[in-house]
Protein backbone atom coordinates (compact mmCIF):
# COMPACT_ATOMS: atom_id res chain seq x y z
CA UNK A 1 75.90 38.10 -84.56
CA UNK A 2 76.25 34.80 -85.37
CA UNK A 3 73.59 32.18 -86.43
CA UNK A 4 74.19 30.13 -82.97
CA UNK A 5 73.23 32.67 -81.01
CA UNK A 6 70.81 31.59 -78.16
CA UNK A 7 68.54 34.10 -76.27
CA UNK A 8 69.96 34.28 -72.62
CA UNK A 9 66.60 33.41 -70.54
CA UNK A 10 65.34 31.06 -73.77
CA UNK A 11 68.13 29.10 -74.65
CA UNK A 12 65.94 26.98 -77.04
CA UNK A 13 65.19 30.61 -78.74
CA UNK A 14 67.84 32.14 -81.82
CA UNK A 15 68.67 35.47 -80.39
CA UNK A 16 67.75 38.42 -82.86
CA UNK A 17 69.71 41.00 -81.10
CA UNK A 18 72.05 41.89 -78.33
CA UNK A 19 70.26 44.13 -75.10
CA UNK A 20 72.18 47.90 -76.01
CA UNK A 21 72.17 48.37 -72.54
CA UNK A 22 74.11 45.26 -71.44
CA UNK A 23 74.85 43.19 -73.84
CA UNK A 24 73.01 40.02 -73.51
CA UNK A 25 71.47 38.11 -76.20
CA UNK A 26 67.57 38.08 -76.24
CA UNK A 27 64.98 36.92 -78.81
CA UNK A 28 62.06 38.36 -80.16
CA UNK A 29 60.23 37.86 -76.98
CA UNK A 30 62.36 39.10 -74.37
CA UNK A 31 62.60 42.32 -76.98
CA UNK A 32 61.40 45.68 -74.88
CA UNK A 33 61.54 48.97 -76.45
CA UNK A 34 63.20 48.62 -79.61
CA UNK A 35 66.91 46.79 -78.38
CA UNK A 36 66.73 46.54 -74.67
CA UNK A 37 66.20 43.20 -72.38
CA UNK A 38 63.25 43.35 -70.22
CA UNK A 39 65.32 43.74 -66.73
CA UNK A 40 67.19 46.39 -68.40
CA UNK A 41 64.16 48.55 -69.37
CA UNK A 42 62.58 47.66 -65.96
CA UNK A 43 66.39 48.89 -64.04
CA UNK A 44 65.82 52.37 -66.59
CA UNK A 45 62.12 52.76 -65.70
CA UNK A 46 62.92 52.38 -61.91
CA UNK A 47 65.56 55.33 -62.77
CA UNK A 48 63.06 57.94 -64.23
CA UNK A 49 63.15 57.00 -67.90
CA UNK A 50 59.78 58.00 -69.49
CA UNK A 51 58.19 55.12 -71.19
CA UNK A 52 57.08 55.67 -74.99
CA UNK A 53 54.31 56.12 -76.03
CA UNK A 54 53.98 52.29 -77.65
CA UNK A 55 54.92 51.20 -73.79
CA UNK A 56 52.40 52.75 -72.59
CA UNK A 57 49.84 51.66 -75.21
CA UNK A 58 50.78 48.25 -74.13
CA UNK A 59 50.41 48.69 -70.73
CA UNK A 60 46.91 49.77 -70.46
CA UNK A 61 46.08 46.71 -72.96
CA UNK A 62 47.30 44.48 -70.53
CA UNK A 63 45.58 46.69 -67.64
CA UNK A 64 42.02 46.70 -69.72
CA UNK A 65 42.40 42.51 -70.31
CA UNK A 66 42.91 42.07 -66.82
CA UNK A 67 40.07 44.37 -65.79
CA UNK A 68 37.60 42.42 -68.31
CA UNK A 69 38.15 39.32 -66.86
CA UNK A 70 38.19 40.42 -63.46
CA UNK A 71 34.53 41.56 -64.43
CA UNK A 72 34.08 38.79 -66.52
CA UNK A 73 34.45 36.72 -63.14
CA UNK A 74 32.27 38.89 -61.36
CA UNK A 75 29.15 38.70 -64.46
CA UNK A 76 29.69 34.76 -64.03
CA UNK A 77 29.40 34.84 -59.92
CA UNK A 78 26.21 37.54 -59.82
CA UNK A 79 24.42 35.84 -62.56
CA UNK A 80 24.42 32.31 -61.52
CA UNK A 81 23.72 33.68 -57.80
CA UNK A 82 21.03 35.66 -59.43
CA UNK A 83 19.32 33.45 -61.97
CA UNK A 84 19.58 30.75 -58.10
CA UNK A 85 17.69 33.40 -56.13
CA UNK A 86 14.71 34.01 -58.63
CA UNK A 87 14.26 30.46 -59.47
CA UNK A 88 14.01 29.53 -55.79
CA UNK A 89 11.83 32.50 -55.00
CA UNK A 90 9.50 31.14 -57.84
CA UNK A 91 8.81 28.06 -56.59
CA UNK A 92 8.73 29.14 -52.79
CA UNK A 93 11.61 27.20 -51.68
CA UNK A 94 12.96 30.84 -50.17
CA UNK A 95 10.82 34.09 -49.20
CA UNK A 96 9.59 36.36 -52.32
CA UNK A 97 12.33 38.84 -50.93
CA UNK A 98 15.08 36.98 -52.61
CA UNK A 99 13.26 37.18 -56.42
CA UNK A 100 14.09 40.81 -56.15
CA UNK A 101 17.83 40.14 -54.96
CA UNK A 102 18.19 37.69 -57.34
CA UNK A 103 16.89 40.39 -60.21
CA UNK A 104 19.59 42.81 -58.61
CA UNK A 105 22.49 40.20 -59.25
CA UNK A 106 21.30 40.23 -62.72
CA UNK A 107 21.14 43.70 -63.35
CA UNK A 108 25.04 43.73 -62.07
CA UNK A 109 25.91 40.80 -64.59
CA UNK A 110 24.75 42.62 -67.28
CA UNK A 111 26.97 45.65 -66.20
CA UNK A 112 29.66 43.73 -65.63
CA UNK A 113 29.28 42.04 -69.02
CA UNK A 114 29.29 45.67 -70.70
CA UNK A 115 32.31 46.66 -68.16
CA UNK A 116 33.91 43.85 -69.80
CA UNK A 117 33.26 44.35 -72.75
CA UNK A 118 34.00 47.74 -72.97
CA UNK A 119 37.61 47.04 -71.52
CA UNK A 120 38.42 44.14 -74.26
CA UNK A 121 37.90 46.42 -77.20
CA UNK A 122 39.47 49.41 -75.05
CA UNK A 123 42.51 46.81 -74.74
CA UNK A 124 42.41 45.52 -78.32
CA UNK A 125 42.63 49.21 -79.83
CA UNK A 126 45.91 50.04 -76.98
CA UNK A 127 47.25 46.67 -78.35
CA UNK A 128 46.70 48.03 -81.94
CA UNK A 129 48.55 51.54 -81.10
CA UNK A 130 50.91 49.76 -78.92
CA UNK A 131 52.70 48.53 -82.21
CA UNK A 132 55.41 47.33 -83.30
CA UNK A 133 56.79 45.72 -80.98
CA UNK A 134 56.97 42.14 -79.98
CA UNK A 135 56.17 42.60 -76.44
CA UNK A 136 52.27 43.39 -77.44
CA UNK A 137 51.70 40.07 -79.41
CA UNK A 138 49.00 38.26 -77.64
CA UNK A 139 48.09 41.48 -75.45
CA UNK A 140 44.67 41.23 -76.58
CA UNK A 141 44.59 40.32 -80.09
CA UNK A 142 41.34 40.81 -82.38
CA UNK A 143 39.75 36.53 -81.47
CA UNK A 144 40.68 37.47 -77.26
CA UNK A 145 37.96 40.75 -77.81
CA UNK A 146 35.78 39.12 -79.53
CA UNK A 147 35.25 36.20 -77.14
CA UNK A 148 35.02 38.53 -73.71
CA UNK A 149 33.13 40.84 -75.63
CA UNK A 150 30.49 37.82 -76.76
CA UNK A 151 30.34 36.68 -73.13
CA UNK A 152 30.18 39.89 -71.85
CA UNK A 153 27.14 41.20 -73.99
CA UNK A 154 25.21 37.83 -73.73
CA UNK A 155 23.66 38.59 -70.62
CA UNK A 156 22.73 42.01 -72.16
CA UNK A 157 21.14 40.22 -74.85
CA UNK A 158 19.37 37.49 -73.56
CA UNK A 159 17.22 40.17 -70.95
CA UNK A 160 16.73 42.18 -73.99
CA UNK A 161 15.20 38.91 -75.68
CA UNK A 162 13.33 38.03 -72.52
CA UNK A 163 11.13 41.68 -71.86
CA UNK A 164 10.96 41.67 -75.82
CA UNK A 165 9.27 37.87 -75.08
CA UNK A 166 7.08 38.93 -72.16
């Protein structure tokens, strides 16, 4: 190959290889399965060609990341909504009814939060097996699990300080 080489859908990327299955230059990114272009592996997939076992590894990391912040959307919607309805019950701008609705959209953020958490480090150990390969970088790397994982367990942990306070 030679050194001028420009990845066909980066052309301000070097190519590191040609696609084995038609012949175009890619770069490290457009890399799938060892030496084949993403369409290719997508036109081979479409014709019955099991995945490997890295492929797969990578797919359910990016299933779990978009699961966790699917939930992570969710613990951010029933906790404001929540934390709303039981401060308004308090000071009688709505009926006492909605304190115990608002304690219900708590109880759901915090299971969302674990739900989300759960998924990141789920995703960050299928990112882990899902190597080499350059199509996992970013997946869900170690700072990505960390940070839903925080946000996820913080509502956990800030009711377990509050009945601790009581």
């Amino acid at each position: 190959m030679t050194p001028s080489a420009a990845c066909a859908a980066h052309p301000d990327r070097p190519a590191v290889g040609t696609c084995a299955r038609c012949g175009t230059f890619i770069c490290v990114g457009c890399t799938v399965s060892g030496d084949l272009c993403g369409p290719c592996r997508s036109r081979l997939h479409v014709d019955g060609v099991a995945w490997t076992d890295e492929e797969k590894h990578r797919a359910v990391a990016r299933r779990s990341l978009k699961w966790s912040l699917r939930a992570i959307r969710l613990l951010l919607g029933a906790a404001g909504s929540g934390a709303l309805c039981v401060v308004a019950a308090v000071r009688g701008a709505v009926p006492p009814f909605f304190q115990q609705v608002g304690w219900t959209l708590l109880v759901v953020a915090v299971l969302a939060g674990i739900g989300a958490a759960v998924g990141a480090v789920r995703g960050y150990r299928a990112s882990n097996a899902g190597r080499p390969g350059p199509a996992v970088a970013g997946v869900v790397s170690l700072g990505t699990a960390v940070t839903i994982g925080g946000i996820g367990l913080a509502p956990a942990i800030l009711g377990v300080v509050l009945l601790i306070s009581r």
